[in-house]
N, C-alpha and C. Protein backbone atom coordinates (compact mmCIF):
# COMPACT_ATOMS: atom_id res chain seq x y z
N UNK A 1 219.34 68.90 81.38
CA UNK A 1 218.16 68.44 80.68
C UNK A 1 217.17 69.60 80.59
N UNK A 2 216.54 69.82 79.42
CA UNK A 2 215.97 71.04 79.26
C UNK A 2 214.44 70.59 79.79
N UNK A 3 213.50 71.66 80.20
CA UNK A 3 212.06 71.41 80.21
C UNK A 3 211.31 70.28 79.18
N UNK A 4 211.44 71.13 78.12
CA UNK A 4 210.93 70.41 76.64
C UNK A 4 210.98 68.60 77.00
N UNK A 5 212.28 68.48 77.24
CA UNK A 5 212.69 67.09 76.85
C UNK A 5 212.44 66.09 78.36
N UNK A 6 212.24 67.15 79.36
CA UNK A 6 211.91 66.13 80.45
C UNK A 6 210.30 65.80 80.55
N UNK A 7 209.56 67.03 79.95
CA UNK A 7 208.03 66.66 79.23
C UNK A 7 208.01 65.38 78.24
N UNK A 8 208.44 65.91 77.21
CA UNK A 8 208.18 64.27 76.77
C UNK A 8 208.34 63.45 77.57
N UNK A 9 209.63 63.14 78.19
CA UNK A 9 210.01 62.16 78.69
C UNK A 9 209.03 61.28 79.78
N UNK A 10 208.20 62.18 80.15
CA UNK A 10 207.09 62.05 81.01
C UNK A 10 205.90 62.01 80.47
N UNK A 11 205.33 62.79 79.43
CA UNK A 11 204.27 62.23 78.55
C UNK A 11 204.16 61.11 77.22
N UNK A 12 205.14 61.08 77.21
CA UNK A 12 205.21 60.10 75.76
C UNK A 12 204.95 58.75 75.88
N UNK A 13 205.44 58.07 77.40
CA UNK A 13 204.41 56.71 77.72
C UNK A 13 202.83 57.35 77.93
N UNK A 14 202.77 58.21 78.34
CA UNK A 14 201.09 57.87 78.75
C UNK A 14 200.56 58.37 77.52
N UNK A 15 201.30 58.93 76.31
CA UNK A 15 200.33 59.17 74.90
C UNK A 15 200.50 57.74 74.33
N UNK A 16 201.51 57.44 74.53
CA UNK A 16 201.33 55.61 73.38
C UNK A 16 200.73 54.81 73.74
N UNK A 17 200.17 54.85 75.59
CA UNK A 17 199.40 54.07 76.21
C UNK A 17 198.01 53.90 76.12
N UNK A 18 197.72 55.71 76.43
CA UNK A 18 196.05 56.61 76.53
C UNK A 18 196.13 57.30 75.60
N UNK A 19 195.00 57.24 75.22
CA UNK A 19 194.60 58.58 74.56
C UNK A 19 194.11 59.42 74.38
N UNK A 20 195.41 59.93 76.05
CA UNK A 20 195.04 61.88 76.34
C UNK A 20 196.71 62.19 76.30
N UNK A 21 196.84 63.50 76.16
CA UNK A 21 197.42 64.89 75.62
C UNK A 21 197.73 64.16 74.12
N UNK A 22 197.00 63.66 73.66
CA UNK A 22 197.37 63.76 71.99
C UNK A 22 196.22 64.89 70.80
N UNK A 23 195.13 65.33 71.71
CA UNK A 23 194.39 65.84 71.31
C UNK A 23 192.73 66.79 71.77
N UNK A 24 192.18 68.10 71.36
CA UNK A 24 191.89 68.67 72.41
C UNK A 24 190.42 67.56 72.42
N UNK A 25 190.10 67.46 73.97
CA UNK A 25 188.54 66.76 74.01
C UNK A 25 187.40 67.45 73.35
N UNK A 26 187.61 68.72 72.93
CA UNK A 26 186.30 69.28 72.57
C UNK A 26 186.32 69.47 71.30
N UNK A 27 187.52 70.44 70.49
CA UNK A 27 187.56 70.52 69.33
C UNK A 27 187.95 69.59 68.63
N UNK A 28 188.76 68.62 69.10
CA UNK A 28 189.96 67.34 68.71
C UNK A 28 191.31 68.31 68.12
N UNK A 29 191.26 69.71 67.69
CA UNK A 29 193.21 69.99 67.74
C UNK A 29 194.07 69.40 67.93
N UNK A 30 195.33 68.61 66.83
CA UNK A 30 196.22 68.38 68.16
C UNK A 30 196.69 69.32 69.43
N UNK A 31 197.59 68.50 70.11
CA UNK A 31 198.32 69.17 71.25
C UNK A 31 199.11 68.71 70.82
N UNK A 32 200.17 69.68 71.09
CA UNK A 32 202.04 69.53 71.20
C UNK A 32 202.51 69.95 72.64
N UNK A 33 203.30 69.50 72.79
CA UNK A 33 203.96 70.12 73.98
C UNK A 33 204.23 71.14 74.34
N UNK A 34 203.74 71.90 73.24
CA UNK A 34 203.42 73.48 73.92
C UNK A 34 202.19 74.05 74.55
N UNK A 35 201.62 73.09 74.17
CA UNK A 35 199.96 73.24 74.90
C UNK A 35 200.22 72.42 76.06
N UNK A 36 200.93 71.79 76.69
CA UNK A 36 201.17 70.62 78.00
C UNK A 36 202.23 71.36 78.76
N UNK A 37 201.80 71.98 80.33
CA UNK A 37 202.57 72.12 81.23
C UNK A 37 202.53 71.32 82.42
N UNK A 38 203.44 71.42 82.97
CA UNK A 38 203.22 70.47 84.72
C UNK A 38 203.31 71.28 85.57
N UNK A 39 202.01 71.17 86.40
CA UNK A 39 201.45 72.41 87.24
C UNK A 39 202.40 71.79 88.53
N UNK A 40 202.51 70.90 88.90
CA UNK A 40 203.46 69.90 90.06
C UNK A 40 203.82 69.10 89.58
N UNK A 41 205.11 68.17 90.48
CA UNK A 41 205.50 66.79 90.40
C UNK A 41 205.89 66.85 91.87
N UNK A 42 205.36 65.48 92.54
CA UNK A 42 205.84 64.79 94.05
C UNK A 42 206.18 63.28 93.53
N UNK A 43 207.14 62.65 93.84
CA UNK A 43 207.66 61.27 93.67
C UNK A 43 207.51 61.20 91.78
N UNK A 44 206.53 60.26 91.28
CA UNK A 44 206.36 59.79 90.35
C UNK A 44 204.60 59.82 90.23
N UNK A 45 204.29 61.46 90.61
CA UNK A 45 202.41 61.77 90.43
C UNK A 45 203.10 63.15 89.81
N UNK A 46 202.08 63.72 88.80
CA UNK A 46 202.03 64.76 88.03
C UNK A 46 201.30 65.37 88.39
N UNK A 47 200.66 66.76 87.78
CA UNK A 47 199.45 67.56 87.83
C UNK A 47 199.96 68.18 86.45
N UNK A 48 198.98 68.19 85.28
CA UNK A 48 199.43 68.84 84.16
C UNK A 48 198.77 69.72 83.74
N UNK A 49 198.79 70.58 82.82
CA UNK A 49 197.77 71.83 82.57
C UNK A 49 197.78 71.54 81.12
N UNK A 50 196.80 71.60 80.39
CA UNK A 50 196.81 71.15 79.04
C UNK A 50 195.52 72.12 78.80
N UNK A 51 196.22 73.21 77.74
CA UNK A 51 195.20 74.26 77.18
C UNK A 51 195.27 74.03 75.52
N UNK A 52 194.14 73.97 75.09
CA UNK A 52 194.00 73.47 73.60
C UNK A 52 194.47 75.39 72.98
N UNK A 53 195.56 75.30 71.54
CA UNK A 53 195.38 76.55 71.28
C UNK A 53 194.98 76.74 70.11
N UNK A 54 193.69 76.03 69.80
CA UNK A 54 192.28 76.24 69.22
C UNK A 54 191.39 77.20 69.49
N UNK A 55 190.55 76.19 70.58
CA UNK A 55 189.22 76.63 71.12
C UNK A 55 189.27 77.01 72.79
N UNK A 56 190.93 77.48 72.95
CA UNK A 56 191.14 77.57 74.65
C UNK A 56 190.53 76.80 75.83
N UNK A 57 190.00 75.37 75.26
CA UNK A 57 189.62 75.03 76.73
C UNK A 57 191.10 74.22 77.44
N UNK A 58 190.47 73.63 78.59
CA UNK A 58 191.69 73.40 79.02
C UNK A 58 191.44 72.44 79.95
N UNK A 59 192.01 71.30 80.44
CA UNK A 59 192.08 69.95 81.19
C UNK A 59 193.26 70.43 82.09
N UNK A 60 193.23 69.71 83.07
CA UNK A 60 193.61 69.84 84.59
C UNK A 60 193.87 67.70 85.00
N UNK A 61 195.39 67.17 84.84
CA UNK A 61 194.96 66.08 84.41
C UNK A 61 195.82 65.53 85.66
N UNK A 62 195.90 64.91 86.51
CA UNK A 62 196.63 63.77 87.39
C UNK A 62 196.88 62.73 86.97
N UNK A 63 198.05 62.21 86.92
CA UNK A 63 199.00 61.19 86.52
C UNK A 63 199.92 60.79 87.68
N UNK A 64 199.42 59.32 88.35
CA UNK A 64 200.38 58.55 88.80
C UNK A 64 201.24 57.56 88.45
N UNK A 65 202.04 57.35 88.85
CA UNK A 65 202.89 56.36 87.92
C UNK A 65 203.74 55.79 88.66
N UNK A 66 203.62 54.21 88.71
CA UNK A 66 203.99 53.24 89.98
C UNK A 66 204.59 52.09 89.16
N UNK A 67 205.45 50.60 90.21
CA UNK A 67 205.93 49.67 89.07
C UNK A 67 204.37 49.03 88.70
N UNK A 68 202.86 49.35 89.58
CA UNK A 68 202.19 48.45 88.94
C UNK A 68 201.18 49.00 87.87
N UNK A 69 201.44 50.15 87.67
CA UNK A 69 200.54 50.52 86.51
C UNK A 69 200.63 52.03 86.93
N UNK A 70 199.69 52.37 85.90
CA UNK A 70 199.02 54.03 86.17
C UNK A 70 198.09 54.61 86.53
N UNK A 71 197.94 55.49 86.95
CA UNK A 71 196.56 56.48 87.28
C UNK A 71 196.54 57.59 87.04
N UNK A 72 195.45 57.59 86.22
CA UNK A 72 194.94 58.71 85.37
C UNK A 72 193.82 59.28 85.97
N UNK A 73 193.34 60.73 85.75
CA UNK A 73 192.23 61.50 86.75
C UNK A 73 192.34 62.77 86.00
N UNK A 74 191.58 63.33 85.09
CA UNK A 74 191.42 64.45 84.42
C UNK A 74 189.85 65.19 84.72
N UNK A 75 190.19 66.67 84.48
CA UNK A 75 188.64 67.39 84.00
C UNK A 75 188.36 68.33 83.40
N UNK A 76 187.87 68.52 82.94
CA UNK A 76 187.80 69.86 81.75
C UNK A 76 187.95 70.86 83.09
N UNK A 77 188.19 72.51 82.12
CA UNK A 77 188.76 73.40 83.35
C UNK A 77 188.79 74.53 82.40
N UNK A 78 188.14 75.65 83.13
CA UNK A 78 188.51 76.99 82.52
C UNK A 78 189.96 77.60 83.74
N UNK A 79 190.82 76.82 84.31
CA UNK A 79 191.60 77.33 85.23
C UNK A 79 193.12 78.05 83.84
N UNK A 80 193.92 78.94 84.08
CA UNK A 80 194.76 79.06 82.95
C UNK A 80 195.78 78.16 83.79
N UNK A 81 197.07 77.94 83.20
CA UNK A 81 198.14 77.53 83.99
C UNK A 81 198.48 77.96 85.54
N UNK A 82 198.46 79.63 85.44
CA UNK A 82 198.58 80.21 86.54
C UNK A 82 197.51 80.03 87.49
N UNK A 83 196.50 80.01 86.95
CA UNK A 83 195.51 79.50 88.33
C UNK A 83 195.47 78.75 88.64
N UNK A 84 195.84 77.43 87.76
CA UNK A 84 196.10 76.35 88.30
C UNK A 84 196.92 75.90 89.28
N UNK A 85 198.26 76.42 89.10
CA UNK A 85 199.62 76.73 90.08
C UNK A 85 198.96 77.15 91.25
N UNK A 86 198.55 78.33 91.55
CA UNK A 86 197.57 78.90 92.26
C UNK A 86 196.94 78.13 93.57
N UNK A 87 196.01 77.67 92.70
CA UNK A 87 194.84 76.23 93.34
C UNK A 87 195.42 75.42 93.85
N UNK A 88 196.43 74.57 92.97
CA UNK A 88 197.60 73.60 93.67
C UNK A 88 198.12 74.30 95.25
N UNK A 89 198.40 74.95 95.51
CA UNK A 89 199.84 75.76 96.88
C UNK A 89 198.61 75.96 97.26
N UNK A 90 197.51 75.87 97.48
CA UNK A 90 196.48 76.24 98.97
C UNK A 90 196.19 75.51 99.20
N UNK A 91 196.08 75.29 100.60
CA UNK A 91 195.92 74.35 101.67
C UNK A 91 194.61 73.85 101.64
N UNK A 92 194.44 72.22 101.98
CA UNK A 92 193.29 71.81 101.69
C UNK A 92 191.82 72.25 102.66
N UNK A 93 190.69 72.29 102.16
CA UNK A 93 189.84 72.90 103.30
C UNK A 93 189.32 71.57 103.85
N UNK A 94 189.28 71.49 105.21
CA UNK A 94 188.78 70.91 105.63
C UNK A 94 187.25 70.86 106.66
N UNK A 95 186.87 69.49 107.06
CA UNK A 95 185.69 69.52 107.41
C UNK A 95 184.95 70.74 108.64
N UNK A 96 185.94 71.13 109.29
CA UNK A 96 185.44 72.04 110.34
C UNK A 96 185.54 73.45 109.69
N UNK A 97 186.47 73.54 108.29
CA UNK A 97 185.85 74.99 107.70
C UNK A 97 185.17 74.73 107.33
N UNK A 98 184.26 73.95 106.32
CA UNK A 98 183.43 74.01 105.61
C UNK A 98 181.96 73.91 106.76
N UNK A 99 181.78 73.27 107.91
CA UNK A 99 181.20 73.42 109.08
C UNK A 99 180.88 75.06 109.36
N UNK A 100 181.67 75.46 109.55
CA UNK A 100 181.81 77.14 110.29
C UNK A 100 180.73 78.27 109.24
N UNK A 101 181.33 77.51 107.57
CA UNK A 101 181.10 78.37 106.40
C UNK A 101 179.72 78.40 106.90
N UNK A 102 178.97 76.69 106.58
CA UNK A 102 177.32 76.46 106.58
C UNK A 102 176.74 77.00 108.14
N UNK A 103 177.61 76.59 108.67
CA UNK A 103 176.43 77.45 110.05
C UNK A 103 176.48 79.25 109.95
N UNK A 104 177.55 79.48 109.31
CA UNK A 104 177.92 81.06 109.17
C UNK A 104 176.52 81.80 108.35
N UNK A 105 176.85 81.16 107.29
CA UNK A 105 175.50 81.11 105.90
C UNK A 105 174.11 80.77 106.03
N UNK A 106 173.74 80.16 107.01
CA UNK A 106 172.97 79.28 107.64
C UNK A 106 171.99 80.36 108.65
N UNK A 107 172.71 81.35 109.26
CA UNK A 107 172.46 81.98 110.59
C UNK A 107 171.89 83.49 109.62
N UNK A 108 172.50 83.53 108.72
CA UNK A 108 172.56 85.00 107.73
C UNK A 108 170.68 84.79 107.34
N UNK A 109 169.81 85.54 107.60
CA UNK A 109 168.41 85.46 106.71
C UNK A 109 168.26 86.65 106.46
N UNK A 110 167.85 86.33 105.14
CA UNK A 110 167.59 87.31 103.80
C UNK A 110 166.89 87.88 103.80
N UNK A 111 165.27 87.91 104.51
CA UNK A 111 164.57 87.79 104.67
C UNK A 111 164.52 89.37 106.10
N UNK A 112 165.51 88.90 106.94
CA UNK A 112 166.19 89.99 107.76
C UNK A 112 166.39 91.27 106.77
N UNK A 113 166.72 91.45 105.95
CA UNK A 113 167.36 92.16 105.17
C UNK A 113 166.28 92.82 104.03
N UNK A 114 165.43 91.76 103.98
CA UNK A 114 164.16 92.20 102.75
C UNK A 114 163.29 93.06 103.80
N UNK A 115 163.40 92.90 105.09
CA UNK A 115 162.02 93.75 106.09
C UNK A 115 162.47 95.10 106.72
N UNK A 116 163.71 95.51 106.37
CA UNK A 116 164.55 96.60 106.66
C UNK A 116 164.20 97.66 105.63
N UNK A 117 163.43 97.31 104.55
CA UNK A 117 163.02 98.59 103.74
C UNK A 117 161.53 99.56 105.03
């Protein structure tokens, strides 16, 4: 089974359903499936990369897909495919880094730095 055809096979319910990857949100362009990649797949959840090749913007879209329905979760995105891939494979940050960051940032004064002339 080639790429091409396992894309549709995976977008073509959620275009007859929703109506997203049929067109860009900003310019309205269509999209074809050459503008639609899948940044991941785990079970039956997506991550897709959808770059308009218009006006280059680009959506970043999550798709679940269960026997009781779907879930959809998109956002506009200047990420390209590759950064997207990227973003996906790093590990999530969690609450005690983001802790460390603000007390790190927190302790730093500027002010230190403005009286050094």
């Amino acid at each position: 089974m080639t790429e091409k055809s396992e894309l549709s096979q995976i977008i073509e319910p959620l275009r007859s359903q929703f109506m997203i990857m049929k067109e860009c949100l900003v310019c309205k362009s269509k999209l074809t499936d050459k503008n639609i990649k899948i940044v991941s797949e785990e079970n039956s959840s997506y991550m897709f990369h959808l770059q308009c090749h218009k006006c280059d913007n680009a959506l970043v879209l999550l798709a679940s897909i269960n026997e009781i329905g779907v879930g959809i979760v998109g956002m506009m995105s200047d990420l390209t495919f590759e950064d997207a891939k990227k973003m996906h494979k790093k590990e999530v940050i969690d609450e005690d880094f983001l802790l460390d960051a603000y007390q790190t940032l927190y302790k730093i004064s500027f002010n230190k730095y403005l009286n050094l002339k």
